[in-house]
N, C-alpha and C. Protein backbone atom coordinates (compact mmCIF):
# COMPACT_ATOMS: atom_id res chain seq x y z
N UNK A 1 68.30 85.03 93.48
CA UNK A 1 68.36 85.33 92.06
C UNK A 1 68.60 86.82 91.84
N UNK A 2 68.03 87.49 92.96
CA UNK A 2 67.94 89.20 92.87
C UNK A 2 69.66 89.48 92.77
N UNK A 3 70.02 88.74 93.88
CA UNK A 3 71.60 89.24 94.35
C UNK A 3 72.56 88.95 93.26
N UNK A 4 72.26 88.07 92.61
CA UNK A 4 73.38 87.43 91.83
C UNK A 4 73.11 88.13 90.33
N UNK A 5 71.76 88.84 90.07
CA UNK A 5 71.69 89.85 89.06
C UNK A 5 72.70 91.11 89.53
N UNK A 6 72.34 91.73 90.84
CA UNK A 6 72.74 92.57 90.80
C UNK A 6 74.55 92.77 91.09
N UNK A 7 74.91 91.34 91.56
CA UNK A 7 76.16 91.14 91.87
C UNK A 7 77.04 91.26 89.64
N UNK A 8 76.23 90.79 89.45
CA UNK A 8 76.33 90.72 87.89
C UNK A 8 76.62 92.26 86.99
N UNK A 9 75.82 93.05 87.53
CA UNK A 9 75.99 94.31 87.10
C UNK A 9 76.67 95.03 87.66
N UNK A 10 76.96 95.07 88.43
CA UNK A 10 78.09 95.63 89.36
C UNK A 10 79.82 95.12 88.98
N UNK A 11 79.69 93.71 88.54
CA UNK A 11 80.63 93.19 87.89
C UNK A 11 81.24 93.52 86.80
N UNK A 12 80.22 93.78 85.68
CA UNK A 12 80.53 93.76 84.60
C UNK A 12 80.47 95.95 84.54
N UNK A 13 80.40 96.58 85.56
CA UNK A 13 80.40 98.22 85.28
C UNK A 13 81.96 98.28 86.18
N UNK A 14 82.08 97.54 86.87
CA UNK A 14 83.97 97.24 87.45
C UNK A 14 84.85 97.55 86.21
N UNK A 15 84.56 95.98 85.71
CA UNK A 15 85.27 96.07 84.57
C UNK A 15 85.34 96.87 82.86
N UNK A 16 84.01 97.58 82.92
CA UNK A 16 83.99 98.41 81.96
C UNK A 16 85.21 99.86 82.60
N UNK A 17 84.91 100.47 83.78
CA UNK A 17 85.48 101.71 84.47
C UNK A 17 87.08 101.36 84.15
N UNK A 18 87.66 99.81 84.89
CA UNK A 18 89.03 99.42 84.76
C UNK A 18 89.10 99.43 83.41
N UNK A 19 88.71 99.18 82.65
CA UNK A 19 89.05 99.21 81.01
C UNK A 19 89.24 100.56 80.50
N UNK A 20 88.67 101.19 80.77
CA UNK A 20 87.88 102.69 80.56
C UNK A 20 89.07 103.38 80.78
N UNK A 21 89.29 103.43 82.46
CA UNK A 21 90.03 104.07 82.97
C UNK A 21 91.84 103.86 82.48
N UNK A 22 91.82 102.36 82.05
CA UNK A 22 93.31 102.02 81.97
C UNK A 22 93.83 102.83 80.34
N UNK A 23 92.81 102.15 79.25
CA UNK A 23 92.93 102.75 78.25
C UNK A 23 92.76 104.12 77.95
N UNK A 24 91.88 105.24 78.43
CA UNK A 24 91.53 106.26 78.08
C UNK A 24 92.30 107.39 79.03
N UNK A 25 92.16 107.00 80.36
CA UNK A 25 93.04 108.39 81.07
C UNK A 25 94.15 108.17 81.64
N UNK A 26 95.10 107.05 81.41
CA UNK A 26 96.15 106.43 82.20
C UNK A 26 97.18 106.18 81.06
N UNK A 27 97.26 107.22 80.38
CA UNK A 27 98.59 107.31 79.04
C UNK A 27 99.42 106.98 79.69
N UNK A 28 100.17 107.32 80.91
CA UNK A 28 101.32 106.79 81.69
C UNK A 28 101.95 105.38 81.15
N UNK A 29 101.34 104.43 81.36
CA UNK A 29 101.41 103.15 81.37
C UNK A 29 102.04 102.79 80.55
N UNK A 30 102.66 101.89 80.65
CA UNK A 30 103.15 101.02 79.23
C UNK A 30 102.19 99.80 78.74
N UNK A 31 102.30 99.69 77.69
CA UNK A 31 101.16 99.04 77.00
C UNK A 31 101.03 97.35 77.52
N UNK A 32 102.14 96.87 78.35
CA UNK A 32 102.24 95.60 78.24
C UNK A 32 101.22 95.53 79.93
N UNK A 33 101.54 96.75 80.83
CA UNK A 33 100.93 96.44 82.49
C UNK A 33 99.30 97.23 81.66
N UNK A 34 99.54 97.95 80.87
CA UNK A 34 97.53 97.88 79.71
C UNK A 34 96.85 96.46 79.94
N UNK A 35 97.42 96.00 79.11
CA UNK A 35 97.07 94.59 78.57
C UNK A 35 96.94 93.88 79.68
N UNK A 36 97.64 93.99 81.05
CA UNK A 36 97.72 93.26 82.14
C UNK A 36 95.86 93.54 82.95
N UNK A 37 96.35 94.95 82.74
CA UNK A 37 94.75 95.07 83.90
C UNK A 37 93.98 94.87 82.75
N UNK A 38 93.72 95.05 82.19
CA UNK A 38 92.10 94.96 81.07
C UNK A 38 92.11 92.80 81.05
N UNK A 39 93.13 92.59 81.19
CA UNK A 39 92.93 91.03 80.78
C UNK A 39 92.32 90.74 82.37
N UNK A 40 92.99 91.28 83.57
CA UNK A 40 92.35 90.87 84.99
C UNK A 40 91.33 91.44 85.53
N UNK A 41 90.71 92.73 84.57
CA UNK A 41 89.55 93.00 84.42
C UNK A 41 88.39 91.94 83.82
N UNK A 42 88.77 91.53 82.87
CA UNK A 42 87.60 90.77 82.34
C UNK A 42 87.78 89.51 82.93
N UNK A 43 88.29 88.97 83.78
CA UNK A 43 88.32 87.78 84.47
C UNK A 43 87.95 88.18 85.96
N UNK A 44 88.51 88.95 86.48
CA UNK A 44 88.05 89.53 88.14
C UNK A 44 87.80 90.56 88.22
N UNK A 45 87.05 90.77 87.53
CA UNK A 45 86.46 92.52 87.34
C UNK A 45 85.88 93.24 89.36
N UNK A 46 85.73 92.80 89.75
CA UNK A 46 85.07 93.91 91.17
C UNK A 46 86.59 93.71 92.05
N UNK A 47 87.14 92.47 92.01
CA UNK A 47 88.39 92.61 93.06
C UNK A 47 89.63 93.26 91.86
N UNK A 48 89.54 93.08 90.57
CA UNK A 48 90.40 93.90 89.98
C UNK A 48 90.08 95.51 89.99
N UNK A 49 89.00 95.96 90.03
CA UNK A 49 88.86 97.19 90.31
C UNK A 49 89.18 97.84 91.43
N UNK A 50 89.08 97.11 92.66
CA UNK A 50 89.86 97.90 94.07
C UNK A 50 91.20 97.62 93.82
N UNK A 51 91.79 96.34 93.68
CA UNK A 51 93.44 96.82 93.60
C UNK A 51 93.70 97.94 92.82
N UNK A 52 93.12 98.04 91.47
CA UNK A 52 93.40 99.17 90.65
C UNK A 52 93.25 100.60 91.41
N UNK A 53 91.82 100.54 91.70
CA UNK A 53 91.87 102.07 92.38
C UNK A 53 92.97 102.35 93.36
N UNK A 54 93.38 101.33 94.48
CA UNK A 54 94.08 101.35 95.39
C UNK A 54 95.62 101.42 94.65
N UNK A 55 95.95 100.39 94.01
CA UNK A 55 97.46 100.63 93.87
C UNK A 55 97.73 100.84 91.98
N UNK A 56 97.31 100.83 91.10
CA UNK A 56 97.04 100.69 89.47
C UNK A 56 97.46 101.66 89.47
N UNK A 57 96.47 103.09 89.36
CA UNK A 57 96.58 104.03 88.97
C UNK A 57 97.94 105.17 89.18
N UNK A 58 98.99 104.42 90.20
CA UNK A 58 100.38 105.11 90.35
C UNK A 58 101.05 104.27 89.28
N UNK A 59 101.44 104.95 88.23
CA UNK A 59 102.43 104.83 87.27
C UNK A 59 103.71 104.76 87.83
N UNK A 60 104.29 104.69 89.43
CA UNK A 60 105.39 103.72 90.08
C UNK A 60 105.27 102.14 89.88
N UNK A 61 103.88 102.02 89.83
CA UNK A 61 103.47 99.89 90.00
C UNK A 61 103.75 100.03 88.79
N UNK A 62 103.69 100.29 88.04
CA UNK A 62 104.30 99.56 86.39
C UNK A 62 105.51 98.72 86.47
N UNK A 63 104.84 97.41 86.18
CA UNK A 63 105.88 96.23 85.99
C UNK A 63 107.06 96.08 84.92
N UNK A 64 105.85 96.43 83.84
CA UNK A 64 106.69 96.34 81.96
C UNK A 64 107.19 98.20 81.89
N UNK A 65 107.95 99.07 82.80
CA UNK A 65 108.37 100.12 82.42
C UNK A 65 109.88 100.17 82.67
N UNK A 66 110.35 100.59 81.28
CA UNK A 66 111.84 100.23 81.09
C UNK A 66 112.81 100.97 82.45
N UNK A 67 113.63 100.47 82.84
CA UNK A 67 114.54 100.62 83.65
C UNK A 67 113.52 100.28 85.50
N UNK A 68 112.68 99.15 85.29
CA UNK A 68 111.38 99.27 86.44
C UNK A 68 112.70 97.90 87.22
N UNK A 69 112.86 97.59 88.28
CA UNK A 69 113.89 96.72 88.83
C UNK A 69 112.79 95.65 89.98
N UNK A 70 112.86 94.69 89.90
CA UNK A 70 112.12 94.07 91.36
C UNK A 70 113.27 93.91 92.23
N UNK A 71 112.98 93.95 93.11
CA UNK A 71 114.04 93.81 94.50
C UNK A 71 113.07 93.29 95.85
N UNK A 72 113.80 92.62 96.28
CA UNK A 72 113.24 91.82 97.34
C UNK A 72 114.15 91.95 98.39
């Protein structure tokens, strides 16, 4: 019961930081890869927070940024 409190708070301070962080210091972004992490924040908030730290925060991963190309 201890773990799954504290797994709980740890969860839900993930997804406050990814919210935090996407909206408040990450002007870069375009509003649509915004909307992307804050929505996979509040659904997978602790594994959305390491991809973010790890790959989010380069304004290269922007999906929705005009002239952005996928290539495979």
């Amino acid at each position: 019961m201890a773990l799954s409190t504290i797994l709980g708070i740890i969860a839900f301070i993930a997804a406050i930081w990814v919210i935090y962080d996407v909206l408040a210091n990450n002007k870069k972004l375009s509003d649509g890869m915004k909307v992307l992490w804050v929505i996979c924040a509040i659904f997978f908030s602790i594994i959305t927070a390491v991809i973010y730290y790890i790959v989010g925060r380069n304004n290269k991963n922007d999906l929705f940024r005009k002239g952005h190309r996928i290539t495979s």
